[in-house]
Protein backbone atom coordinates (compact mmCIF):
# COMPACT_ATOMS: atom_id res chain seq x y z
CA UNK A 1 67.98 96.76 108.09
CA UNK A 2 71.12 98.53 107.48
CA UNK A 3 73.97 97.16 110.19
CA UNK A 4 74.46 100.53 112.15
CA UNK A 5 70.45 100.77 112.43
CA UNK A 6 71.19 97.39 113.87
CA UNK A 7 74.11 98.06 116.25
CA UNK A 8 72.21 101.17 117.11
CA UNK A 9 69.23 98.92 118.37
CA UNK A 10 71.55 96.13 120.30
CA UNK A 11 73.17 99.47 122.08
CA UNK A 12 69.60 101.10 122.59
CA UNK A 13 68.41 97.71 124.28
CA UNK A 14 71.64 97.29 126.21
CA UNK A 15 71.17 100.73 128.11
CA UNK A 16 67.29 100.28 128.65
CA UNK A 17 66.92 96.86 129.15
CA UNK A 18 67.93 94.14 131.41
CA UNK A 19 70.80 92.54 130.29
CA UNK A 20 69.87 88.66 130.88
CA UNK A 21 66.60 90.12 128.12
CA UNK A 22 69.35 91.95 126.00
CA UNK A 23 71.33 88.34 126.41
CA UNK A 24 68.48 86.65 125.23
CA UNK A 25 67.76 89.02 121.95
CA UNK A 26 71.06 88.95 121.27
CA UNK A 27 71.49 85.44 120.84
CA UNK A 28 68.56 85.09 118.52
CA UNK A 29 69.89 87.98 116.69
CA UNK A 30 73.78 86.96 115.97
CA UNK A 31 71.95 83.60 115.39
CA UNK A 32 70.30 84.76 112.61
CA UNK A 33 73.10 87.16 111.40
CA UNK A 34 75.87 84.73 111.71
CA UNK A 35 73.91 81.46 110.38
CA UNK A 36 74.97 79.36 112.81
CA UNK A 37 74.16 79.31 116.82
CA UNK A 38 75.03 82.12 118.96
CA UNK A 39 74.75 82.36 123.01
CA UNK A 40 74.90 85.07 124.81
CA UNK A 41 75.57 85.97 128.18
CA UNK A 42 76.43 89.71 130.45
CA UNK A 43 79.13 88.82 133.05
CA UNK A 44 81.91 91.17 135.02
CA UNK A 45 81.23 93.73 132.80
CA UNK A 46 81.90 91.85 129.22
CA UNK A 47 79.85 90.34 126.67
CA UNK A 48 80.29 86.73 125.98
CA UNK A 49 79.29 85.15 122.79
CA UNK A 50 79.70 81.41 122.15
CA UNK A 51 79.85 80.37 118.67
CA UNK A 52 80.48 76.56 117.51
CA UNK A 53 83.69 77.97 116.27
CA UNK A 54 84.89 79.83 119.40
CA UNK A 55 84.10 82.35 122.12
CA UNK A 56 84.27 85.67 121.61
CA UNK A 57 84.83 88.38 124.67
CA UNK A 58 84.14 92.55 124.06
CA UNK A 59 82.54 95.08 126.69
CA UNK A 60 79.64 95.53 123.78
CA UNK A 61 77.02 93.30 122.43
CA UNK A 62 77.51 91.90 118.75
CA UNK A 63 80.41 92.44 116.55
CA UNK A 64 82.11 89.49 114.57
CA UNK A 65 81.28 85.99 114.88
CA UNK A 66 84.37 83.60 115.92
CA UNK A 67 84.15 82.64 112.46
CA UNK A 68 84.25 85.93 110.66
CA UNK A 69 87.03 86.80 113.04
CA UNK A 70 89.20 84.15 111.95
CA UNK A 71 88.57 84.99 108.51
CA UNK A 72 89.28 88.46 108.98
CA UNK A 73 92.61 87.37 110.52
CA UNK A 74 93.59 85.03 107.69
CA UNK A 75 92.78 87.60 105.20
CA UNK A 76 94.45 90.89 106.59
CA UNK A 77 97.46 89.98 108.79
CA UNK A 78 98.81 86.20 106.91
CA UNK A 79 98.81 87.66 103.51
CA UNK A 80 102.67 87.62 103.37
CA UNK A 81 103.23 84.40 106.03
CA UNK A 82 100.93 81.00 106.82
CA UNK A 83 102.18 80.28 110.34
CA UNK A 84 103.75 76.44 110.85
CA UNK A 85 103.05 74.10 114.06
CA UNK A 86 106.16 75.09 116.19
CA UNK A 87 106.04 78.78 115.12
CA UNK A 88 106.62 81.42 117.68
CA UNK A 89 104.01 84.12 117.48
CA UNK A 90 104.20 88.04 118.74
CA UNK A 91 101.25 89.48 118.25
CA UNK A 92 101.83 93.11 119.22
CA UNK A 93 98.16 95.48 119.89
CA UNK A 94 96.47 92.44 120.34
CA UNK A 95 93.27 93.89 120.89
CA UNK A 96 89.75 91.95 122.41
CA UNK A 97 91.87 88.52 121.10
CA UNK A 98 90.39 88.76 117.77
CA UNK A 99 93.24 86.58 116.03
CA UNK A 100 94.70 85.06 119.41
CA UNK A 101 92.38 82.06 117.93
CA UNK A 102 93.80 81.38 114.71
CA UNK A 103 96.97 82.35 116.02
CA UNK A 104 97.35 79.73 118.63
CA UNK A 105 95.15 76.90 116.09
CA UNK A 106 98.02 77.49 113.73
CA UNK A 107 101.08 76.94 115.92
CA UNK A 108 99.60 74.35 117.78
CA UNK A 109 100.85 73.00 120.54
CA UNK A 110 104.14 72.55 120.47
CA UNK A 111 104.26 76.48 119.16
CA UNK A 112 103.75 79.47 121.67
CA UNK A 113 101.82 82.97 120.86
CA UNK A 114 102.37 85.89 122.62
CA UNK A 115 99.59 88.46 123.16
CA UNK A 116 100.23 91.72 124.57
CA UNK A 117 97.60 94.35 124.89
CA UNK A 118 98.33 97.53 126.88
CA UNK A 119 94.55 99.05 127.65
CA UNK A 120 93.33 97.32 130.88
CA UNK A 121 89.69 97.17 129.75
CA UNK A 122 90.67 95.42 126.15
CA UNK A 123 93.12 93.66 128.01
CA UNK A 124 90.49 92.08 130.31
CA UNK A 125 88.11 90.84 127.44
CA UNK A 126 91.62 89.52 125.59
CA UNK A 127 92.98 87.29 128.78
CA UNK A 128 88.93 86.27 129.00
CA UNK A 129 89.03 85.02 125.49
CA UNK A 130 92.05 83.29 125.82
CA UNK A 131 90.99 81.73 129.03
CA UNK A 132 87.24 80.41 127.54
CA UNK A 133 88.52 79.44 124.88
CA UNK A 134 91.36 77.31 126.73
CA UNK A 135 94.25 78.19 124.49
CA UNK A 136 97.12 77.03 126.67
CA UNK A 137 99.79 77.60 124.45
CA UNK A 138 99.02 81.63 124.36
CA UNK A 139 100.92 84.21 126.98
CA UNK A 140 99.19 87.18 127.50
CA UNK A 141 100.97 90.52 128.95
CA UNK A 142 99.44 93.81 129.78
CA UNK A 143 101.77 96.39 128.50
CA UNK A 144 102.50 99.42 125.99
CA UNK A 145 105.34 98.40 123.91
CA UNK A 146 107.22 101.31 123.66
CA UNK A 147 110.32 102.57 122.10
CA UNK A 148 111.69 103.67 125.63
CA UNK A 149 110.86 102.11 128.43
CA UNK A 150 108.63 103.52 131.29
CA UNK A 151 104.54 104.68 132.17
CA UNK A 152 102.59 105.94 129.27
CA UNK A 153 99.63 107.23 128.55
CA UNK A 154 96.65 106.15 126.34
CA UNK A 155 93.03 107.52 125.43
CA UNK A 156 90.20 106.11 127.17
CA UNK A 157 86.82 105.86 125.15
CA UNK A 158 84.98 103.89 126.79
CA UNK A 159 83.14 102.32 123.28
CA UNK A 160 85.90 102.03 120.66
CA UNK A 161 88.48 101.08 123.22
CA UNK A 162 90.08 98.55 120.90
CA UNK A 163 91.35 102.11 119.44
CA UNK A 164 93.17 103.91 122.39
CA UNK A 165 96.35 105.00 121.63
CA UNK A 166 99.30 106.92 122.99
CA UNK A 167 97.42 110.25 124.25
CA UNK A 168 99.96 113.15 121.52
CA UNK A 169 100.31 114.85 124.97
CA UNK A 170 101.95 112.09 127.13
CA UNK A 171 100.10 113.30 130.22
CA UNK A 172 96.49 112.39 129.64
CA UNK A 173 94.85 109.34 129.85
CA UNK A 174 94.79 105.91 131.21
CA UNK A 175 98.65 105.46 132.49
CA UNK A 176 99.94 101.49 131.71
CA UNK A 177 103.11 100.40 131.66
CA UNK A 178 106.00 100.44 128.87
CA UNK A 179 107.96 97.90 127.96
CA UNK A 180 110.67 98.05 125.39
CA UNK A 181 109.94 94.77 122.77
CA UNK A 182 113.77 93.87 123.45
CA UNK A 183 113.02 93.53 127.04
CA UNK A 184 109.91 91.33 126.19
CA UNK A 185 111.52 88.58 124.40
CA UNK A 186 114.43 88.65 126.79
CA UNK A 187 112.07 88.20 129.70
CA UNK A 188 109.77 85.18 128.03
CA UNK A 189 113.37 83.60 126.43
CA UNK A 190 112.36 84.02 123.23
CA UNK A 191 115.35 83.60 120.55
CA UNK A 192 113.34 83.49 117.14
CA UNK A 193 109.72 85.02 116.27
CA UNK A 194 108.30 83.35 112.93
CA UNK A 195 105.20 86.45 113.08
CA UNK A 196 105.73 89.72 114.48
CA UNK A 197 102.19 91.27 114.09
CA UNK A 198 102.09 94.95 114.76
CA UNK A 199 99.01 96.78 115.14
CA UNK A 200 99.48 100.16 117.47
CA UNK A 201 97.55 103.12 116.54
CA UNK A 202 100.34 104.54 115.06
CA UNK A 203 102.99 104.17 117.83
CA UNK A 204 104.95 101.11 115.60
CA UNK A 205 108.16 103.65 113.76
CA UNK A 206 109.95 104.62 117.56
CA UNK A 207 109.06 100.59 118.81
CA UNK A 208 110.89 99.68 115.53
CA UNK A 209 113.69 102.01 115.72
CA UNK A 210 114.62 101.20 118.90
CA UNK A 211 114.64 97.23 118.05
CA UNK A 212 116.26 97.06 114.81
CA UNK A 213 118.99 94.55 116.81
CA UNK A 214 116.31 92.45 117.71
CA UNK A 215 114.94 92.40 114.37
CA UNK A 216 117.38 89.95 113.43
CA UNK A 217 115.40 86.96 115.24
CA UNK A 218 112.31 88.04 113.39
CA UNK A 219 111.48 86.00 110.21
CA UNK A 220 108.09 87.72 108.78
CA UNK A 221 106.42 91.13 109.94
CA UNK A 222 103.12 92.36 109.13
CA UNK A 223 102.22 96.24 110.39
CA UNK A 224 99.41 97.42 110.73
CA UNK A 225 100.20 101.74 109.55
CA UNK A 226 97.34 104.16 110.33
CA UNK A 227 98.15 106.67 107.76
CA UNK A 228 93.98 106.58 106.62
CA UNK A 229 93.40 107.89 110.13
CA UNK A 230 94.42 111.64 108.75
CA UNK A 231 93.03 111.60 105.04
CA UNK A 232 89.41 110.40 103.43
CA UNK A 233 86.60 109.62 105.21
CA UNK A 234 88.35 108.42 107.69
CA UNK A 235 90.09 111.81 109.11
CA UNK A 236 88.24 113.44 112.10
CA UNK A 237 89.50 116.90 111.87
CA UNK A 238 92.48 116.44 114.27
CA UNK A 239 96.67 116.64 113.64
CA UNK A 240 97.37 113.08 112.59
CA UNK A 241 100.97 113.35 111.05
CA UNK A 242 102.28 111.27 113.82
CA UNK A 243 100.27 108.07 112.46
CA UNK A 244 102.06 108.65 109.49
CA UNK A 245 103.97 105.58 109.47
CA UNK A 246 103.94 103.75 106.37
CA UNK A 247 106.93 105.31 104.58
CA UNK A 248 109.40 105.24 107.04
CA UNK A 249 108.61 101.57 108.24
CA UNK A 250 109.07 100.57 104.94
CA UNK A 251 112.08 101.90 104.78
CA UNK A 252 113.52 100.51 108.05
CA UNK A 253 112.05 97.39 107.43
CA UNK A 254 113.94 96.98 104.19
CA UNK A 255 116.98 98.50 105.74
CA UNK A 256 116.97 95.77 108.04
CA UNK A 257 117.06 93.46 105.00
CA UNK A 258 113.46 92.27 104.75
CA UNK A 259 111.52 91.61 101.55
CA UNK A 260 108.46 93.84 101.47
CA UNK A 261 105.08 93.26 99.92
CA UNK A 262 102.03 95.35 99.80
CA UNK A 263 98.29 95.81 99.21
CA UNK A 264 97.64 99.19 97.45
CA UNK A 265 94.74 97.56 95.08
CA UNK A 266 92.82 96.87 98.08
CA UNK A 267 89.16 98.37 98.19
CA UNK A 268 90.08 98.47 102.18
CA UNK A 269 92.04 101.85 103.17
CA UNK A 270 92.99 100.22 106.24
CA UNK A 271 94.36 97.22 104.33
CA UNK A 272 96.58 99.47 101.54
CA UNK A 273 98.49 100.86 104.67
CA UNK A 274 99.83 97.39 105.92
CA UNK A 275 103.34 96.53 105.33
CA UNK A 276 104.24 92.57 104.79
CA UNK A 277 107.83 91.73 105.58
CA UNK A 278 109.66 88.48 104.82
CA UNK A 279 113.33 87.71 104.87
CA UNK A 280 114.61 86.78 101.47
């Protein structure tokens, strides 16, 4: 069975069916998928899967397996760094928490990551994760991080919310709060980030411009551009030029002295358009 005839069937039996019997599927089915035990349970409005390797949080039913996820994380964002115990983590677009695990294994405990997510619904299944999965060493803030600071807006769909973005109108939308990333790290005390990880639907050049200063604390980058949003398969008809990001970053980024790698052999479209930034 192909996997979107699958996820078609878990979402089918999620809308029809009680949940604890959609619960109970579910687990036998990300069982099998996974090959290794999966439980699942419907609370507050979020899925929770349990995994031997970790618990994962999202407002739908299936997805990645803790293990897959951590996989996923090694593979696409630590290509250019290996985080050390002690390290000092930003992870920027955090998302459902879908590397906050690896992230926070990595540092350990004498290291600290920060997770900041700015969509209240993704934010919710994020601080979830990070709570069931008792990572104490893991902040979590609900913000935008924004070039200038103030309310902003971002799209709401209700499915692929781990996609909302800045609304290109500024007026629309789901209204959360900005915060500039200067203002971040002066608020936690921060005065050195080993792993800035950026991933922002395409909002990353103005957050960047406006904290080349604080770039100077900031050891390795990796950013996440979203340039295959407006060409390929991958284009949905709409004006997408301001997700072109890739150049310019690049060229800040080496501006402000860093050493940049790339992917552009990757199979991955998503994957060719992130940028890997070390200090020499």
């Amino acid at each position: 069975m192909a996997t979107s005839l699958k996820k078609r069937l878990l979402d089918t039996l999620d809308e029809r069916v009680d949940r604890r019997v959609v619960a109970g599927l579910g687990s036998l089915f990300l069982s099998a998928r996974s090959q290794s035990r999966c439980r699942v349970r419907y609370a507050q409005g979020q899925w929770v899967h349990r995994y031997p390797t970790g618990i994962v949080v999202n407002t739908t039913l299936g997805g990645l397996s803790a293990r897959a996820q951590d996989q996923a994380a090694q593979d696409v964002f630590l290509f250019g760094y290996q985080p050390q115990p002690g390290d000092t983590i930003f992870d920027v677009g955090a998302g459902v928490g879908s590397e906050v695990r690896l992230f926070s294994r990595l540092v350990g405990a004498a290291g600290r990551v920060v997770s900041i997510e700015a969509h209240p619904r993704t934010f919710a299944c994020l601080r979830r994760t990070v709570e069931l999965n008792r990572l104490p060493n893991v902040t979590t803030l609900e913000c935008a991080v924004v070039g200038d600071p103030g309310p902003v807006y971002l799209s709401d769909d209700q499915v692929e919310h781990i996609r909302n973005g800045l609304t290109t109108d500024g007026t629309e939308g789901v209204e959360v709060p900005g915060r500039t990333l200067g203002e971040i790290i002066w608020s936690l005390g921060v005065d050195r980030i080993d792993l800035l990880k950026m991933n922002i639907e395409g909002a990353e050049l103005p957050v960047l411009e406006k904290s080349f200063d604080q770039l100077a604390m900031v050891e390795n980058l990796v950013v996440s551009c979203h340039d295959f949003r407006s060409e390929g398969p991958y284009a949905d008809g709409t004006d997408r030029r301001w997700q072109r990001t890739f150049a310019p970053v690049a060229g800040l980024l080496r501006a402000a002295g860093y050493t940049i790698r790339t992917r552009p052999d990757d199979p991955r479209p998503w994957v060719r358009y992130h940028l890997y930034a070390s200090r020499p």
